[in-house]
C-alpha atoms as a PDB file:
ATOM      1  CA  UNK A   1      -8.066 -25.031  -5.700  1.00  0.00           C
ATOM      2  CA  UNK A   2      -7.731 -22.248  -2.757  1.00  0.00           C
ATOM      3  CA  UNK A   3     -10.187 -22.192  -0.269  1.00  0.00           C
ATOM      4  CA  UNK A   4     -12.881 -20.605   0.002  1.00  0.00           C
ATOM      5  CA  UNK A   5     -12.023 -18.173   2.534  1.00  0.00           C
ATOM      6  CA  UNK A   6      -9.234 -16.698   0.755  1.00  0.00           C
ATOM      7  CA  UNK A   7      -9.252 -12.500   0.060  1.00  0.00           C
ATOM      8  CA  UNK A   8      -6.872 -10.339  -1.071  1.00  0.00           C
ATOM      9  CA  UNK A   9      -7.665  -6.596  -0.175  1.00  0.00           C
ATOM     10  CA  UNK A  10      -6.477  -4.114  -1.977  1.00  0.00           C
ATOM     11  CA  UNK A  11      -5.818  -0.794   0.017  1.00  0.00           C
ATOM     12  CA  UNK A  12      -4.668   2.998  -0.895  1.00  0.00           C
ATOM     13  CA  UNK A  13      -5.446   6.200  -1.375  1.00  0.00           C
ATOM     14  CA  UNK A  14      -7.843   7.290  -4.290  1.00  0.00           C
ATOM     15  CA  UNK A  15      -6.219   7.056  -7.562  1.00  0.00           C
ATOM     16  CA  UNK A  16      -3.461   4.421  -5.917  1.00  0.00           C
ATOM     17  CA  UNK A  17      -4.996   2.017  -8.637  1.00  0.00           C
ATOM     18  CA  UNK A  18      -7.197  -0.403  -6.100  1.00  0.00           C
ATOM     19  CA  UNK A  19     -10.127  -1.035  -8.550  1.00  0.00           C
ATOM     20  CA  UNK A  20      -8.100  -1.368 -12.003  1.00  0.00           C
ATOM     21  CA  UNK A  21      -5.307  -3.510 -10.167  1.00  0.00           C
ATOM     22  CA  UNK A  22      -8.215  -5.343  -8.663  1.00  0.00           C
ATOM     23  CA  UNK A  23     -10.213  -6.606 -11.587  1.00  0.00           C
ATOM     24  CA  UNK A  24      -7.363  -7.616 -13.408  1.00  0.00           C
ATOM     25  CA  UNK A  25      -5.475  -9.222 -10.435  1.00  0.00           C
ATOM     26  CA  UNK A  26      -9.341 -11.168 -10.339  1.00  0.00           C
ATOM     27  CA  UNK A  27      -9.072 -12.068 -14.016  1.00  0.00           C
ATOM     28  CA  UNK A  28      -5.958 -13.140 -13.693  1.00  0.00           C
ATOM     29  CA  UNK A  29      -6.293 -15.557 -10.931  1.00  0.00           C
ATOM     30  CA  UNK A  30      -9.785 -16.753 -12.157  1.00  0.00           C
ATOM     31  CA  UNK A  31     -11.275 -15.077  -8.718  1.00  0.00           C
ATOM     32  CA  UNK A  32     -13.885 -12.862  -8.004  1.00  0.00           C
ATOM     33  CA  UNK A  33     -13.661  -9.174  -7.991  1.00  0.00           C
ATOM     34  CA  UNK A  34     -15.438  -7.353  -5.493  1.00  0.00           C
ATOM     35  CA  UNK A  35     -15.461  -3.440  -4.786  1.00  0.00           C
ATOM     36  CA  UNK A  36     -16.251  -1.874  -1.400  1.00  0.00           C
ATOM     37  CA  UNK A  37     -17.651   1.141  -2.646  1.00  0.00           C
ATOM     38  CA  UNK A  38     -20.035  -0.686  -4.784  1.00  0.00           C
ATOM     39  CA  UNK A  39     -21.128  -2.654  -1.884  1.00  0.00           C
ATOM     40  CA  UNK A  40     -21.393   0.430   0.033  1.00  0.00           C
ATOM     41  CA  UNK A  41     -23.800   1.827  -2.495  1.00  0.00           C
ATOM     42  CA  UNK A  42     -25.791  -1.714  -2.582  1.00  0.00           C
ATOM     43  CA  UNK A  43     -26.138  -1.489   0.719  1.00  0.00           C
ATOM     44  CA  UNK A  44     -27.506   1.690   1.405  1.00  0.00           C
ATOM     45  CA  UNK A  45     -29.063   2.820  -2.278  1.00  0.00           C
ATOM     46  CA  UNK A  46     -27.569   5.829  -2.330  1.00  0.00           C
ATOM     47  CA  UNK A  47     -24.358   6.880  -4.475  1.00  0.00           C
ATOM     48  CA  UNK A  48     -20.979   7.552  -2.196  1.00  0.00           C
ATOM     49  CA  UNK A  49     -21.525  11.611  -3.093  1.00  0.00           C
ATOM     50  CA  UNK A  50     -24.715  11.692  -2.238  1.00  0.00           C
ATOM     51  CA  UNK A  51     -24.224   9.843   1.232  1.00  0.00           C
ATOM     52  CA  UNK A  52     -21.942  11.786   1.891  1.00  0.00           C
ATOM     53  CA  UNK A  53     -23.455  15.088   1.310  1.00  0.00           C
ATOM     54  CA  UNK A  54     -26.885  14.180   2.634  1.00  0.00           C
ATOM     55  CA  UNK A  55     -26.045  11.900   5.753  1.00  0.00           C
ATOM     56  CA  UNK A  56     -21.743  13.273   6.202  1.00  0.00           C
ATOM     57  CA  UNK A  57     -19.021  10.919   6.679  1.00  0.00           C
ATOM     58  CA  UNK A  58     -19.449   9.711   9.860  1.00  0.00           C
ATOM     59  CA  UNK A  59     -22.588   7.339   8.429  1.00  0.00           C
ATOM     60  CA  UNK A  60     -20.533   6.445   5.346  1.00  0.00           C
ATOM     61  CA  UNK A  61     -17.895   4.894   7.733  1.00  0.00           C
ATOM     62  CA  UNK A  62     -20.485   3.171   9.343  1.00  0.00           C
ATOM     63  CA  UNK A  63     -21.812   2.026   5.994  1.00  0.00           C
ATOM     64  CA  UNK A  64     -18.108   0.893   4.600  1.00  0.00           C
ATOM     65  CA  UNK A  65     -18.204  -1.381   8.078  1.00  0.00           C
ATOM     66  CA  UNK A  66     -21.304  -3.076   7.358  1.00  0.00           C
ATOM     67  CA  UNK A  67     -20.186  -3.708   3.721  1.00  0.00           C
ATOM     68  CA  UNK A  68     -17.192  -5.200   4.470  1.00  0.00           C
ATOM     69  CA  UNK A  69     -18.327  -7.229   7.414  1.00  0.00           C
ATOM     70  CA  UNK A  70     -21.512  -8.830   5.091  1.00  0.00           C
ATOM     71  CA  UNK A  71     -18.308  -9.476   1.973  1.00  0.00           C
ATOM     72  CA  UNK A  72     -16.350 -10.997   5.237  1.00  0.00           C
ATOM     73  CA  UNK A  73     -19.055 -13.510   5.998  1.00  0.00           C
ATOM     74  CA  UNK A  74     -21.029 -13.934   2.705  1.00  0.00           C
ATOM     75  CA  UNK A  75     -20.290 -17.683   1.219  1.00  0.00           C
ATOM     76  CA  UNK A  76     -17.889 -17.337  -1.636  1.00  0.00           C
ATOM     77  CA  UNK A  77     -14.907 -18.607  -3.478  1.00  0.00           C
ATOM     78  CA  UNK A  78     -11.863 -16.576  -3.464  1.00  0.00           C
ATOM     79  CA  UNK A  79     -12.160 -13.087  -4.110  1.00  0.00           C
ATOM     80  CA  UNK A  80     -10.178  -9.825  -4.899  1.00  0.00           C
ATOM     81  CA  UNK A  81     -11.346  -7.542  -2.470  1.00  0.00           C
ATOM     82  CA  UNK A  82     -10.877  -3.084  -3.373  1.00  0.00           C
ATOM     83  CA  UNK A  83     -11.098  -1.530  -0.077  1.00  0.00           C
ATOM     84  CA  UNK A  84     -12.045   2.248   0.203  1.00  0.00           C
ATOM     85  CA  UNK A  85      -9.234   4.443   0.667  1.00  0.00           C
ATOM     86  CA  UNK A  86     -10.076   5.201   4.325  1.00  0.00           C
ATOM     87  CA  UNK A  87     -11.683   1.927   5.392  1.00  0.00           C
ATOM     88  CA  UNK A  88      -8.358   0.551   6.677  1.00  0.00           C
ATOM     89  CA  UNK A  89      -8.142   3.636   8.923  1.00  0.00           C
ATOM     90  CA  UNK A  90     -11.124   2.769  10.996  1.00  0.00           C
ATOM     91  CA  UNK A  91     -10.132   0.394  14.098  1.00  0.00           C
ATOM     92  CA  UNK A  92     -12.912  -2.263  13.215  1.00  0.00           C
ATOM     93  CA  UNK A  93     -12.076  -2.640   9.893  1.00  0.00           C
ATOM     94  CA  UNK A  94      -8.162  -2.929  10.014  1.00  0.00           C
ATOM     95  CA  UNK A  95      -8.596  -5.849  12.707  1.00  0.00           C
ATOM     96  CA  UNK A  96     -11.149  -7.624  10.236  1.00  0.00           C
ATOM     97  CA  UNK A  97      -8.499  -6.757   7.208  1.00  0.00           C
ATOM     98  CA  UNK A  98      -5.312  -7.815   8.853  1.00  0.00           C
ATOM     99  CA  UNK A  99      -7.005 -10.696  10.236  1.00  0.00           C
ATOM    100  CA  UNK A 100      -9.534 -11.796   7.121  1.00  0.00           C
ATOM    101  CA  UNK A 101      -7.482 -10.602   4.349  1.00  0.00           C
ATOM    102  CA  UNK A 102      -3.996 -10.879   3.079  1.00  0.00           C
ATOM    103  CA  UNK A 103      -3.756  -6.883   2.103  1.00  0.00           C
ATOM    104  CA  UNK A 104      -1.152  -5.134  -0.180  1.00  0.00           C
ATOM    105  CA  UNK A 105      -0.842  -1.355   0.238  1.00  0.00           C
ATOM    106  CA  UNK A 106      -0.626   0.026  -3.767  1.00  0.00           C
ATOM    107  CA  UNK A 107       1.581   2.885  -3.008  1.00  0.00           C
ATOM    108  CA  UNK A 108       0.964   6.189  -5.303  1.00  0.00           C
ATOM    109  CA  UNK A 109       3.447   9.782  -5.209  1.00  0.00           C
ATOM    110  CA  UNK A 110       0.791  12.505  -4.916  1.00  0.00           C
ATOM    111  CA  UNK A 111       2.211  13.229  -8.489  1.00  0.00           C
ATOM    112  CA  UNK A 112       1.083   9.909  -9.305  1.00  0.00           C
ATOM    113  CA  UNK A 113      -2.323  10.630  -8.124  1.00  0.00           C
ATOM    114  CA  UNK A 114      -2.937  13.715  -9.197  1.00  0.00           C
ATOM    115  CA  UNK A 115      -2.537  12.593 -12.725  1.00  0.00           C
ATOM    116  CA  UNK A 116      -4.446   9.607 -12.536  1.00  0.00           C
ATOM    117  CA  UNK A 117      -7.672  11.473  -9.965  1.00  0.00           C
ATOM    118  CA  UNK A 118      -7.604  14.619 -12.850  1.00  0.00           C
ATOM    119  CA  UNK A 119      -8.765  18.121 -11.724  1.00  0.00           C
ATOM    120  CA  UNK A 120     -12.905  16.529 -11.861  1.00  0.00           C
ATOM    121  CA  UNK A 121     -12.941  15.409  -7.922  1.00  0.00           C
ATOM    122  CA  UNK A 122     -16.525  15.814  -7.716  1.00  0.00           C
ATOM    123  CA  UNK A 123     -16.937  11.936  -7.369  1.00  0.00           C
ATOM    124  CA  UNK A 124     -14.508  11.730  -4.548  1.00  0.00           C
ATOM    125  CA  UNK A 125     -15.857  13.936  -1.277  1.00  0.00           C
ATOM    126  CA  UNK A 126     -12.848  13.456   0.621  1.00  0.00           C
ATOM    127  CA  UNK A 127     -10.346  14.065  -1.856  1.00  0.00           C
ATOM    128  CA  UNK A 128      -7.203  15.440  -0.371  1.00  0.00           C
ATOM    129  CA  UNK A 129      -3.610  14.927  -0.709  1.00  0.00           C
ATOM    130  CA  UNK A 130      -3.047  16.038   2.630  1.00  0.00           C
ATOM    131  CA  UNK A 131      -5.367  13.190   4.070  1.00  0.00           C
ATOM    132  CA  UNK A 132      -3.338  10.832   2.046  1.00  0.00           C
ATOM    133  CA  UNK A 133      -0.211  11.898   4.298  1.00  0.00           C
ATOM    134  CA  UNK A 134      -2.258  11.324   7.365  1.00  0.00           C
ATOM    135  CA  UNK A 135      -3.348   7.790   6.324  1.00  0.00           C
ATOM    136  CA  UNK A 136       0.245   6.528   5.545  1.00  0.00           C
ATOM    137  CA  UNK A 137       0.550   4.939   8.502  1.00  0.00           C
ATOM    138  CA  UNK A 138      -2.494   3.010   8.551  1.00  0.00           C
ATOM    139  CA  UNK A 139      -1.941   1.937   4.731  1.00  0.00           C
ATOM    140  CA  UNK A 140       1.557   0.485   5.828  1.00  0.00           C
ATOM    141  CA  UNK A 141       0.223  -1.773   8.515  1.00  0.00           C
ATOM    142  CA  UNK A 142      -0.708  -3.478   5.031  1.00  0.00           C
ATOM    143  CA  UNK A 143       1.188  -7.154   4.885  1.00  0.00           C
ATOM    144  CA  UNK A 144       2.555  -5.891   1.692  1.00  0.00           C
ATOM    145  CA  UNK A 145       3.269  -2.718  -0.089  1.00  0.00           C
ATOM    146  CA  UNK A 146       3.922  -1.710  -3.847  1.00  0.00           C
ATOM    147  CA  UNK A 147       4.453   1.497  -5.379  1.00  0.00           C
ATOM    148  CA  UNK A 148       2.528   1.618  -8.903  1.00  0.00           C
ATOM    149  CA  UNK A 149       4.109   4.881 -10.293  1.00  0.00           C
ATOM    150  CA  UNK A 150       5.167   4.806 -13.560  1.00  0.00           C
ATOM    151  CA  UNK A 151       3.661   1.366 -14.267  1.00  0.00           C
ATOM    152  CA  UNK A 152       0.706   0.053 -15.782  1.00  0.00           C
ATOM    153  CA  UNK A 153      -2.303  -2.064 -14.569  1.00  0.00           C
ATOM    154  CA  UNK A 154      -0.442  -5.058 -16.271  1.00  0.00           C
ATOM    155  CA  UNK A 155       2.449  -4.424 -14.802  1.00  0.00           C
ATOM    156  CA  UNK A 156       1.878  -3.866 -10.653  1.00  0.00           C
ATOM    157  CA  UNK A 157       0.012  -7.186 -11.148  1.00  0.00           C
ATOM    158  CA  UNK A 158       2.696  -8.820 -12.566  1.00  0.00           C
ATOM    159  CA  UNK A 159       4.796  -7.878 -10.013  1.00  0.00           C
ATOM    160  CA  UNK A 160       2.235  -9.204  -7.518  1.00  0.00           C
ATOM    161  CA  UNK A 161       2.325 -12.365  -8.666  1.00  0.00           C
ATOM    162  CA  UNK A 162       5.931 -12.788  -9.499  1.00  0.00           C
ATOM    163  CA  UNK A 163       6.588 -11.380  -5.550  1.00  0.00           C
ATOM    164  CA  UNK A 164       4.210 -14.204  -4.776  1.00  0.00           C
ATOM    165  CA  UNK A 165       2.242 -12.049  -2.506  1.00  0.00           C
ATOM    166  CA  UNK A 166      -0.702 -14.405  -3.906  1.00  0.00           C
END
């Protein structure tokens, strides 16, 4: 049985694959899946598009914070933990991932991403491939990285588990 405390975060930009790799990494191990974003909008009621628009994304940072400080601390058994793709970027939150977590980058081309994100981006506010160039070197501070082009859900799990990154 692992202990209690263990996490593994999941971190990358939008479309990278954090949420579908998550839940079936989760199923997989017989852990707990937990999304950020969903705590996020627990948290403060409101969806991510509507904080955003309504209170900008200075507030939604703050928000992400609190959410992942209360998932930190909350009593749990082991859990697979989706991080938003620019909560590693803030200074709090990378010390609490790199210290609470053991975090894989999922590495996407832009090609990658645009195909998977489609040409709808209303549901992601900060949606830029340019940004995702600017958060590459936050993302690689992850303790592992894996690029999921070209592969299935399946797949980038499998090779997370036969790396032994678990």
């Amino acid at each position: 049985m692992e202990s209690p405390e263990k996490i593994i975060s999941l971190t990358g930009f939008m479309g990278a694959g954090k949420s579908s790799v998550g839940k079936e990494l989760a199923r997989r191990l017989g852990w707990s899946f937990v999304d950020l974003d969903d705590e996020v909008v627990l948290l403060d009621g409101r969806s991510i598009p509507a904080i955003f628009s309504e209170s900008g994304e200075d507030a939604f940072r703050q928000l992400e914070i609190k959410a992942l400080e209360k998932v930190l601390k909350m009593p749990r058994g082991p859990i697979v933990l989706a991080l938003g793709g620019g909560t590693i970027c803030l200074d709090k939150a990378r010390e609490m991932i790199l210290a609470g977590t053991h975090c894989i980058f999922l590495n996407a081309s832009d090609a990658e991403i645009l195909g998977r994100v489609g040409p709808d981006t209303s549901s992601r506010p900060v949606f830029n491939l340019a940004r995702m160039q600017e958060r590459l070197p936050y993302y690689r501070q992850a303790h592992h990285e894996i690029s999921t082009d070209g592969k299935s859900v399946q797949q980038v799990v499998d090779e997370i588990l036969e790396r032994q990154i678990v």
